[in-house]
Structures are given as structure tokens and as C-alpha cells.
C-alpha atoms as a PDB file:
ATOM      1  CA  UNK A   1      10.608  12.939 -36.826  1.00  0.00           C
ATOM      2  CA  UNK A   2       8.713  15.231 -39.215  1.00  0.00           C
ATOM      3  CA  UNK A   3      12.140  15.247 -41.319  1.00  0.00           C
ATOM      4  CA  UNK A   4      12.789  14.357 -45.124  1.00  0.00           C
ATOM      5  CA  UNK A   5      16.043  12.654 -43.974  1.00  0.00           C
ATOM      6  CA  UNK A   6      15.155  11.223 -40.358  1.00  0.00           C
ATOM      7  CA  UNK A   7      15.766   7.414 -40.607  1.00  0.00           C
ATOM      8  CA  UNK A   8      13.355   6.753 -37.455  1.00  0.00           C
ATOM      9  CA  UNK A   9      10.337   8.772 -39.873  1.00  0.00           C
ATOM     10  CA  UNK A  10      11.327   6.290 -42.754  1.00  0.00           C
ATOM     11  CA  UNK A  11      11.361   3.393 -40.609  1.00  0.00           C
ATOM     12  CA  UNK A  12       7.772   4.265 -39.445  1.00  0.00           C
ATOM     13  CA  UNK A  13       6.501   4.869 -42.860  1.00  0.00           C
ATOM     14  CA  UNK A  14       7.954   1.377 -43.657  1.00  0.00           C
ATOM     15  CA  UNK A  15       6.130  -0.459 -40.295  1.00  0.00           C
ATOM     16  CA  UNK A  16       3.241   0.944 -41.163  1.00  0.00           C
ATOM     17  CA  UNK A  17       3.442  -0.194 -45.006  1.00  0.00           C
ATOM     18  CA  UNK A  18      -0.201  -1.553 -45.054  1.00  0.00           C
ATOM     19  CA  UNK A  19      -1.731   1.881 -44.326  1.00  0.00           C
ATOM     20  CA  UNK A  20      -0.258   3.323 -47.387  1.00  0.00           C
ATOM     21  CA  UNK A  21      -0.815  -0.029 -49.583  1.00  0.00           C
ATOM     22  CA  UNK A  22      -4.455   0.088 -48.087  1.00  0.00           C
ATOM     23  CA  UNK A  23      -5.322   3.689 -49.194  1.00  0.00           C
ATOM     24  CA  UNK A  24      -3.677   2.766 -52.886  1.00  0.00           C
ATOM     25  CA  UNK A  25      -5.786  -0.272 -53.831  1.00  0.00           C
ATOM     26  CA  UNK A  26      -8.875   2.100 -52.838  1.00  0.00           C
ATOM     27  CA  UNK A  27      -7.742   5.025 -54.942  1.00  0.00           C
ATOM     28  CA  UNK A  28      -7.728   2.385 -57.537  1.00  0.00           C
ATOM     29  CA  UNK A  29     -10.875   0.757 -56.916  1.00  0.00           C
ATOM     30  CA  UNK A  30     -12.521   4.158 -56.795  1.00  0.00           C
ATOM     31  CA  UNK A  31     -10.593   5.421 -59.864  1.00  0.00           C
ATOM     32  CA  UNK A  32     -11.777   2.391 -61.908  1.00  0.00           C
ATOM     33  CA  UNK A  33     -15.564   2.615 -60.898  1.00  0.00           C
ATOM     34  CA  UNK A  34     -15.346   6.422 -61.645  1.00  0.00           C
ATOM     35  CA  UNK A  35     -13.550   6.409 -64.688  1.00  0.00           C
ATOM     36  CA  UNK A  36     -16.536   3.421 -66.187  1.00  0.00           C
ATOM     37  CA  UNK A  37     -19.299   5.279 -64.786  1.00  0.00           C
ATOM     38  CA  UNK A  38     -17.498   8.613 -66.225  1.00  0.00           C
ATOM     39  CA  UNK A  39     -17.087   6.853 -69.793  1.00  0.00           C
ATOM     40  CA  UNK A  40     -20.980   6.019 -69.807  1.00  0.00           C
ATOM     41  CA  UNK A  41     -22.076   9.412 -68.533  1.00  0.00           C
ATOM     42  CA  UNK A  42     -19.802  10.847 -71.397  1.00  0.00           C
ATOM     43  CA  UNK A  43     -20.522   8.914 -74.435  1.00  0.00           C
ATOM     44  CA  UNK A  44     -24.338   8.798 -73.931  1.00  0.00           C
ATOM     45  CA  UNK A  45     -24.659  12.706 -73.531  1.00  0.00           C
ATOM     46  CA  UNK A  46     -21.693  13.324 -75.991  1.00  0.00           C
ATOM     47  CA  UNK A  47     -24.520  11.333 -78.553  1.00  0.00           C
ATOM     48  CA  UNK A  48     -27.002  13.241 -77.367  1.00  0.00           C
ATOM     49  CA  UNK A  49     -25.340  16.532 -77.525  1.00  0.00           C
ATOM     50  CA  UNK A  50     -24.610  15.402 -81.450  1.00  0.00           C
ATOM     51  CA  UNK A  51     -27.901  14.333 -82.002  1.00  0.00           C
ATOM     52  CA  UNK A  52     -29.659  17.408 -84.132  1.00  0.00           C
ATOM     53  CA  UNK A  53     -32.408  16.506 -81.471  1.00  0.00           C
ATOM     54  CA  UNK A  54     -33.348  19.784 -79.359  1.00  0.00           C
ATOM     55  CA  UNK A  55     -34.545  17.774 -76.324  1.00  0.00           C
ATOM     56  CA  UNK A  56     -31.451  15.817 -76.401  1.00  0.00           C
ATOM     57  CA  UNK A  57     -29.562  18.508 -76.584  1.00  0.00           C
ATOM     58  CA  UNK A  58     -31.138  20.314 -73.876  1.00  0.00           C
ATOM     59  CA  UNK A  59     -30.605  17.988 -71.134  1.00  0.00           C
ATOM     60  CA  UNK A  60     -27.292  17.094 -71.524  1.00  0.00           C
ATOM     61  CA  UNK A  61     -26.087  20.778 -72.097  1.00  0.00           C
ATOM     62  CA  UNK A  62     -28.210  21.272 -68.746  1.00  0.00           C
ATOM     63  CA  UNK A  63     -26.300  18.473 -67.114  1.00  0.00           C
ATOM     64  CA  UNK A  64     -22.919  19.811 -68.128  1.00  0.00           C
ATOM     65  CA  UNK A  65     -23.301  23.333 -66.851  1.00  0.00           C
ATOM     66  CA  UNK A  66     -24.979  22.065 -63.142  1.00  0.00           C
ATOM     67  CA  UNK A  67     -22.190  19.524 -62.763  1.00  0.00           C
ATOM     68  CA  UNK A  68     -19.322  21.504 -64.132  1.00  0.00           C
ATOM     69  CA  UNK A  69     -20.174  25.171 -62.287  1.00  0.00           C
ATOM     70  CA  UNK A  70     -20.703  23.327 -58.709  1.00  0.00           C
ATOM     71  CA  UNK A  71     -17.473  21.975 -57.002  1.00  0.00           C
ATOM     72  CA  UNK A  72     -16.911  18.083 -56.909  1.00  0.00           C
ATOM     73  CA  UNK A  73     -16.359  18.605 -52.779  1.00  0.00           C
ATOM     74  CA  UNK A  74     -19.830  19.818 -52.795  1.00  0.00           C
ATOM     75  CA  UNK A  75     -21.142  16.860 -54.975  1.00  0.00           C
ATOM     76  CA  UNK A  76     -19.842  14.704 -52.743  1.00  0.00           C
ATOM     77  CA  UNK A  77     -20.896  16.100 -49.338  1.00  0.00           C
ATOM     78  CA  UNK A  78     -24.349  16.506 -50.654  1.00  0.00           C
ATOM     79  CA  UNK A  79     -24.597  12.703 -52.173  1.00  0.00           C
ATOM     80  CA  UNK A  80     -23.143  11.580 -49.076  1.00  0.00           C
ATOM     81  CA  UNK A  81     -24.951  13.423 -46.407  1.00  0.00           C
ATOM     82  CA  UNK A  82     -28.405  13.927 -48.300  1.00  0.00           C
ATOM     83  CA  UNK A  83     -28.299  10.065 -48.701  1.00  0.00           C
ATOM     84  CA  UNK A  84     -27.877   9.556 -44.646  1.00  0.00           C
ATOM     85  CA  UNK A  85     -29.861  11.846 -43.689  1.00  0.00           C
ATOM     86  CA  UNK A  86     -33.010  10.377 -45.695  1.00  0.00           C
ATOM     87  CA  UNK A  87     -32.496   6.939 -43.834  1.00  0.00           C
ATOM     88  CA  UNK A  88     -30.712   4.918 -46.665  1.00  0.00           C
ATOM     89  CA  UNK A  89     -26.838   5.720 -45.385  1.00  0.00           C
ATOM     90  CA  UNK A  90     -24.117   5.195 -48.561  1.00  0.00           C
ATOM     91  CA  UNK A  91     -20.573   3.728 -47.984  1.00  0.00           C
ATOM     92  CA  UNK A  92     -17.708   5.652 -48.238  1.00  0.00           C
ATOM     93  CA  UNK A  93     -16.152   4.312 -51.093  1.00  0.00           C
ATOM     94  CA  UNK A  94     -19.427   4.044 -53.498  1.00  0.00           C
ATOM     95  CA  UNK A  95     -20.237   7.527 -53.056  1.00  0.00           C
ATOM     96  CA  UNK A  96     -16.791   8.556 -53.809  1.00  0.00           C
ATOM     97  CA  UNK A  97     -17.039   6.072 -56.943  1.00  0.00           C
ATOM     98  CA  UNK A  98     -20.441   7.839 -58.019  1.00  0.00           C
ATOM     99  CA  UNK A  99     -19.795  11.377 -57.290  1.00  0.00           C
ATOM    100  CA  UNK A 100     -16.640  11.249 -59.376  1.00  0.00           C
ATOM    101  CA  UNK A 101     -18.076   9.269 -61.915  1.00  0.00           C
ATOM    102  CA  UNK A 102     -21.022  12.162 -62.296  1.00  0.00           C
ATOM    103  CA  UNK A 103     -18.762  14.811 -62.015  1.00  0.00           C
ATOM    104  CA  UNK A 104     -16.117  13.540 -64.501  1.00  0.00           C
ATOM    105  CA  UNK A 105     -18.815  12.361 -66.500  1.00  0.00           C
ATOM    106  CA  UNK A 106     -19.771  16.063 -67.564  1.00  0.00           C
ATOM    107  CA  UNK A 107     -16.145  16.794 -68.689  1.00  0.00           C
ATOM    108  CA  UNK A 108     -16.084  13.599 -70.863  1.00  0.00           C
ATOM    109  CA  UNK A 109     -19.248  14.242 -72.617  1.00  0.00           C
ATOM    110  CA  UNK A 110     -17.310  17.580 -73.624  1.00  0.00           C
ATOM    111  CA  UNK A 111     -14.620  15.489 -75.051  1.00  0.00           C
ATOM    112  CA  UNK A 112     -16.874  13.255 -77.177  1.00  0.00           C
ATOM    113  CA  UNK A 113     -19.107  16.007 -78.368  1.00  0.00           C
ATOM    114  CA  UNK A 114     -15.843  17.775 -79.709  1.00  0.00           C
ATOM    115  CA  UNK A 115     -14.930  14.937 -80.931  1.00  0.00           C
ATOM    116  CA  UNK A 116     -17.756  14.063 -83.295  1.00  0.00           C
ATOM    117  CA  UNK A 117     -18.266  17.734 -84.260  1.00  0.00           C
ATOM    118  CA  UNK A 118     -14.690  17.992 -85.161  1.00  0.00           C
ATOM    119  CA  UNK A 119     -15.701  15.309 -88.143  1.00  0.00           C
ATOM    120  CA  UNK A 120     -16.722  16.922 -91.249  1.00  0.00           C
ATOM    121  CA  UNK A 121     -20.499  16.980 -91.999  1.00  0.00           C
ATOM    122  CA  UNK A 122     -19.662  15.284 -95.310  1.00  0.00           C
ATOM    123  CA  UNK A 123     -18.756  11.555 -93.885  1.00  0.00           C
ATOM    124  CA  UNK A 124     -22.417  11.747 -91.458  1.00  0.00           C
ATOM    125  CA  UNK A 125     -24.223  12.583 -94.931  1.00  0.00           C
ATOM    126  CA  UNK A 126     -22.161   9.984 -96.604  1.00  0.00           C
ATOM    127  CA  UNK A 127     -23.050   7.070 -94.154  1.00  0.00           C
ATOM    128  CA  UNK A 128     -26.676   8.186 -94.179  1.00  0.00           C
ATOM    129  CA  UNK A 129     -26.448   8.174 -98.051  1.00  0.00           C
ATOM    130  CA  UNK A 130     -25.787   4.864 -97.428  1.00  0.00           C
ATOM    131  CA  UNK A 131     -28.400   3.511 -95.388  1.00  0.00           C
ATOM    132  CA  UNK A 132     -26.662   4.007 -91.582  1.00  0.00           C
ATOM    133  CA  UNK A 133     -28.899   4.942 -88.689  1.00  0.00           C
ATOM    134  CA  UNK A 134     -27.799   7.400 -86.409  1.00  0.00           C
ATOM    135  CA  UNK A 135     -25.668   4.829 -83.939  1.00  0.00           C
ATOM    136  CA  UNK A 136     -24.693   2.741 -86.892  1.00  0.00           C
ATOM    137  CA  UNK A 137     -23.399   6.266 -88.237  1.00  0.00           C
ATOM    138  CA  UNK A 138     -21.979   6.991 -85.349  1.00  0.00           C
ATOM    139  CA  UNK A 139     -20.140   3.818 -83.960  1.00  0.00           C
ATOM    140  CA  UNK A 140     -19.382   2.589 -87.613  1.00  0.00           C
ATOM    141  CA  UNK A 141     -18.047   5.752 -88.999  1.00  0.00           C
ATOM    142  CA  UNK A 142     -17.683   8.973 -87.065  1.00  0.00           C
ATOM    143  CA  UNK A 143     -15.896   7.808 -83.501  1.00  0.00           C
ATOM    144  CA  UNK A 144     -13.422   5.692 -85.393  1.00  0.00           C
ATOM    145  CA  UNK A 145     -12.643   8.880 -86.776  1.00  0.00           C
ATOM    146  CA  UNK A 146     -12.816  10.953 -83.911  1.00  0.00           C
ATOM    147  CA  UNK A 147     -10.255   8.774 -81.402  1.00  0.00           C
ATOM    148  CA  UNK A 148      -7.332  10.246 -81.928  1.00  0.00           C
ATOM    149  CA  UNK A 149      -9.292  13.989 -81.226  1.00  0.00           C
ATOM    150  CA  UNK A 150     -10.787  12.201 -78.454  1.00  0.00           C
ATOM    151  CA  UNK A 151      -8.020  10.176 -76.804  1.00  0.00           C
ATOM    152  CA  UNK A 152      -5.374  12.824 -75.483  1.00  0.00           C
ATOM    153  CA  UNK A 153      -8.341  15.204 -73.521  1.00  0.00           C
ATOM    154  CA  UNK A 154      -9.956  12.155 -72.128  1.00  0.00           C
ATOM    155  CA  UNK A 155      -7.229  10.583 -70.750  1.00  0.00           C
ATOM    156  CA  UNK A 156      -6.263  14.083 -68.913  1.00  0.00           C
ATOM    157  CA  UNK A 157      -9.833  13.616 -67.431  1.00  0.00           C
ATOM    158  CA  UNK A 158      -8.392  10.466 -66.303  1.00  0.00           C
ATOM    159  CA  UNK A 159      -6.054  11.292 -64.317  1.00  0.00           C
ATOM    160  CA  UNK A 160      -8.142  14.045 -63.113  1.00  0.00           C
ATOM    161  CA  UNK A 161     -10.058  11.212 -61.524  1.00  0.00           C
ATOM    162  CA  UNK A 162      -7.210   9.431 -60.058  1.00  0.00           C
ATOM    163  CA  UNK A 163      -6.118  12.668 -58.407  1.00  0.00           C
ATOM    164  CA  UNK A 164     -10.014  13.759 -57.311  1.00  0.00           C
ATOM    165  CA  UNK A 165     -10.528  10.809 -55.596  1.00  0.00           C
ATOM    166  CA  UNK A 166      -8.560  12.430 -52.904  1.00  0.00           C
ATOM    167  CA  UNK A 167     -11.962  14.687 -52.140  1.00  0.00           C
ATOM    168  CA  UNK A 168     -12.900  11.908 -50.422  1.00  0.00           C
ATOM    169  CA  UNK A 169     -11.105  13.119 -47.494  1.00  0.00           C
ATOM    170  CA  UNK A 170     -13.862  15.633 -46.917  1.00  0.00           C
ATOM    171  CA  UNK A 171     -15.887  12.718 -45.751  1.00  0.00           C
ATOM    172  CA  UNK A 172     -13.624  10.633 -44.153  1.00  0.00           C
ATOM    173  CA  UNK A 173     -12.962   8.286 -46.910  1.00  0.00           C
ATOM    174  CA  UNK A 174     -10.138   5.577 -47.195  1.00  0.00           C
ATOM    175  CA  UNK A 175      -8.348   6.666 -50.151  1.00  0.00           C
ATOM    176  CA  UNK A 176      -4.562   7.372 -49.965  1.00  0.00           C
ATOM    177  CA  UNK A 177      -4.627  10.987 -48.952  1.00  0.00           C
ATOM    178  CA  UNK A 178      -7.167  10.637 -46.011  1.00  0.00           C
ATOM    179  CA  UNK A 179      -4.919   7.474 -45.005  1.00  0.00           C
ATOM    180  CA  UNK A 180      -2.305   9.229 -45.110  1.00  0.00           C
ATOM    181  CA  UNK A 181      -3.418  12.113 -43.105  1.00  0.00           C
ATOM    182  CA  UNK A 182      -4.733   9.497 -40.587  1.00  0.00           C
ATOM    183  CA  UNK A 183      -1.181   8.268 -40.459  1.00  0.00           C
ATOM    184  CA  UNK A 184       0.520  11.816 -40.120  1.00  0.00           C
ATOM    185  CA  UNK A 185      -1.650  12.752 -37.484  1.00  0.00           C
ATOM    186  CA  UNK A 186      -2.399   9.431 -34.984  1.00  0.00           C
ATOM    187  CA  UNK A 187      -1.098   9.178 -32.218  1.00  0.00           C
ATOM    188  CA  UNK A 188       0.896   6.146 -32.401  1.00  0.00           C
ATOM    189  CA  UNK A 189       2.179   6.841 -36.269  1.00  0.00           C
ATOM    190  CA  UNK A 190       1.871  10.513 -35.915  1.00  0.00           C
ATOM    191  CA  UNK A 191       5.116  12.697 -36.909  1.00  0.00           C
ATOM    192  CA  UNK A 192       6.783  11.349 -40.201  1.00  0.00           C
ATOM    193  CA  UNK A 193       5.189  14.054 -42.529  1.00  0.00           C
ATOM    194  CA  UNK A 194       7.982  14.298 -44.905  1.00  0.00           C
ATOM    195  CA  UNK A 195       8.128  10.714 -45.645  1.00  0.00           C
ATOM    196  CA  UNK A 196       4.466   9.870 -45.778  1.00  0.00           C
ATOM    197  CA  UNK A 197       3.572  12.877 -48.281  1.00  0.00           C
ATOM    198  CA  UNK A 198       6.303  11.866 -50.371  1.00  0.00           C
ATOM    199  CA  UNK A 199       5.308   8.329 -50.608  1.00  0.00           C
ATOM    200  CA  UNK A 200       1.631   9.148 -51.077  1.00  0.00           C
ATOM    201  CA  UNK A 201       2.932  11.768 -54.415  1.00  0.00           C
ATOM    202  CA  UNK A 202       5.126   8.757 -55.265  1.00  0.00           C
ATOM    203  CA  UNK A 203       2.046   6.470 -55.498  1.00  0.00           C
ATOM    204  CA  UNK A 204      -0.020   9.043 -57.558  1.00  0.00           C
ATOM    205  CA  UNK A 205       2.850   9.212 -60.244  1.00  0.00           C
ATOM    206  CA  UNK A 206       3.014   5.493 -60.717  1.00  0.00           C
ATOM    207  CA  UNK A 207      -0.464   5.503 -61.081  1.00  0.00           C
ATOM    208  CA  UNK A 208      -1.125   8.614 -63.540  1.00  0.00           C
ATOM    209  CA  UNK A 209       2.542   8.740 -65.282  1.00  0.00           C
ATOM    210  CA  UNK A 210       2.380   5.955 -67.212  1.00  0.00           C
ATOM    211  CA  UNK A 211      -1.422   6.459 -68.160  1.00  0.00           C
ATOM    212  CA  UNK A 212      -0.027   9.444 -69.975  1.00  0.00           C
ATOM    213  CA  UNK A 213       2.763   7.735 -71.607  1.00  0.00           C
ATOM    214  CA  UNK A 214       0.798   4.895 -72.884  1.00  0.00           C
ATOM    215  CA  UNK A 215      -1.770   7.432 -74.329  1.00  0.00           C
ATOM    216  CA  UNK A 216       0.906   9.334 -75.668  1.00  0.00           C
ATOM    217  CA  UNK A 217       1.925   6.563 -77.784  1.00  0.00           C
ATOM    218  CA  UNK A 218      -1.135   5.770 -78.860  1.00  0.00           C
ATOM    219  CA  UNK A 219      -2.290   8.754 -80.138  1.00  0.00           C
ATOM    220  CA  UNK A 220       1.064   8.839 -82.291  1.00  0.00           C
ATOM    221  CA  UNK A 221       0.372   5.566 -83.823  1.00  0.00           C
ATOM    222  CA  UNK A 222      -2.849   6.302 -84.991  1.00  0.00           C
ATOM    223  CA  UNK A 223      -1.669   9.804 -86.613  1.00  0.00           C
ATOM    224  CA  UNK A 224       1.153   7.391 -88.118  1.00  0.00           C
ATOM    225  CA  UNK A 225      -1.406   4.766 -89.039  1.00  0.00           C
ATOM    226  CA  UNK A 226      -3.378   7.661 -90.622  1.00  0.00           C
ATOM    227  CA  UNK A 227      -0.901   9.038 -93.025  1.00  0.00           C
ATOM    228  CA  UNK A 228      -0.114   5.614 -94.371  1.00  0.00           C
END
């Protein structure tokens, strides 16, 4: 049953259609949460990392280094379990959407702090010059100019979310790879692991590949926009 070309493994994939579609809409529910949360983690310590403010500085370069040197499987088992062990028991799918989100968030306050130091010093002392605070500076003037430095890294960490959320399996979560091991291994669907891997990679390309198209061809119209 276990083959790539066994009709009676595709047929079972097919009955079982719901398992697959189930674990999909959660990989997107948790990729969307994750991604926001990720996106807020990374611009507000990108700022602060930015912010000629030693303080500032401080705790988000502390924040990066804890988050990025301990592995996101460990993050989650330890937001998980630390949470149900102290009496106030987390779902599933919200810990997977805040682990993620804190992990990734690390990695995309990188990406924004190279972003804005990749702008010359000139245009920050030229929007000071001309009465800007430091957000006004900053939204008004520097990220405009930093999006297309920004755009191609960030959506990488993107996708690196989409594909992470399959960590969840460590806890038992409901995302398509821990479906899709429960449907490989039961023992009424149990056998058609050619099939069911393939249509689980399938589902992660449809979800990621055209992310990195669309970003693709953004980033060229803005260099194209630019030299105009």
C-alpha cells in the first residue's frame, strides 16, 4: 500500500481528503498569526536596535541571541509544557502561533535593522535637519528606502514560518505534518506513505512557491521604479 504508484494508497489518500485539507487550513492559520506576531516582534526591536539608545539596544540584541542560539523545538516544548504545568494549560495551535511568532520574530528584527543601517547616515541627518522625530524619520523617510533591502530576506523568513510550523508535531499539534503522520500511521488509514508525504510537500509548495514569486516581482519593480 506504502507504494508511489498503488491505486488502493491513492484512493485512501483521496477518502480521507479532510485529514489533509484539515491540517492545511491550520498550517495557515498558524502561519498567519506567526508571521503578524513575527512582523511586530521585528519592526519594534529592528527600531530599537537603530535607535543610538544603549538600553534599547541592549535588550533587543539580548533577545536576538537567546531566541536565535536555542532551537524553536525547544521554544515550543518549554511554552507549551511550562504553561500546563503552572495550572493555566495553552491550546495547541496558539502556542504553535506564539512560539513561532517569537522565534521568527528575532530573525526579522535582523532584517529590519540591516535594513535601516544599510541607509546612508546622510538622509537620517537630513530629515532631522528638517524637523522629523525619530519615528517620523523613520516611517517617513528611511523604511521607504529600505524595502527593497528588506523585502527579499523577510519573505525567506516567511516561508521559514510556513515550513516551522511543522514543529508542532513535537507536541501533538494539528498542522499538516502531524496530520499526516496521524494518517500514515492509524490504524484504519495507516499504509499509504508515498502518497500522503507527497501530497503534504505538494501543499507546502502551493503555499510557499508563489510567496516567493510574488516577492520576486516586487522587489524588481521597485529597483525598476527606482532607476526611473
Amino acid at each position: 500500500m506504502s507504494g508511489i504508484f498503488s491505486g488502493g494508497a491513492w484512493a485512501k489518500v483521496w477518502l480521507y481528503r479532510d485529514t489533509f485539507i484539515k491540517g492545511f487550513l491550520n498550517t495557515i492559520l498558524v502561519s498567519a498569526a506567526a508571521v503578524l506576531l513575527s512582523l511586530a516582534i521585528g519592526i519594534i526591536l529592528g527600531l530599537m536596535a537603530t535607535s543610538g539608545k544603549k538600553l534599547f539596544k541592549g535588550i533587543s540584541r539580548v533577545y536576538v541571541e537567546i531566541i536565535q542560539n536555542t532551537p524553536l523545538l525547544l521554544q515550543i516544548c518549554f511554552l507549551y509544557y511550562a504553561m500546563a504545568f503552572s495550572g493555566h494549560s495553552m491550546g495547541i495551535i496558539p502556542a504553535g502561533m506564539i512560539s513561532v511568532g517569537i522565534y521568527h520574530g528575532a530573525y526579522m528584527a535582523e532584517v529590519v535593522r540591516a535594513g535601516i543601517s544599510s541607509i546612508p547616515k546622510g538622509q537620517a541627518e537630513a530629515a532631522a535637519a528638517s524637523g522629523f522625530g525619530y519615528l517620523g524619520k523613520m516611517f517617513y523617510i528611511i523604511l521607504p528606502q529600505s524595502i527593497k533591502i528588506i523585502l527579499p530576506p523577510m519573505v525567506n523568513q516567511v516561508v521559514n514560518v510556513i515550513k516551522n510550523t511543522s514543529c508542532l508535531y513535537i507536541i501533538g499539534g494539528a498542522d499538516l505534518i502531524s496530520l499526516t503522520y496521524s494518517f500514515v500511521t492509524g490504524a484504519n488509514t495507516g499504509g499509504a506513505y508515498a502518497p500522503a508525504y507527497l501530497i503534504s510537500g505538494l501543499l507546502f509548495f502551493i503555499i510557499c512557491f508563489p510567496l516567493s514569486k510574488v516577492a520576486g516581482i516586487w522587489e524588481a519593480r521597485l529597483k525598476l521604479r527606482d532607476r526611473r
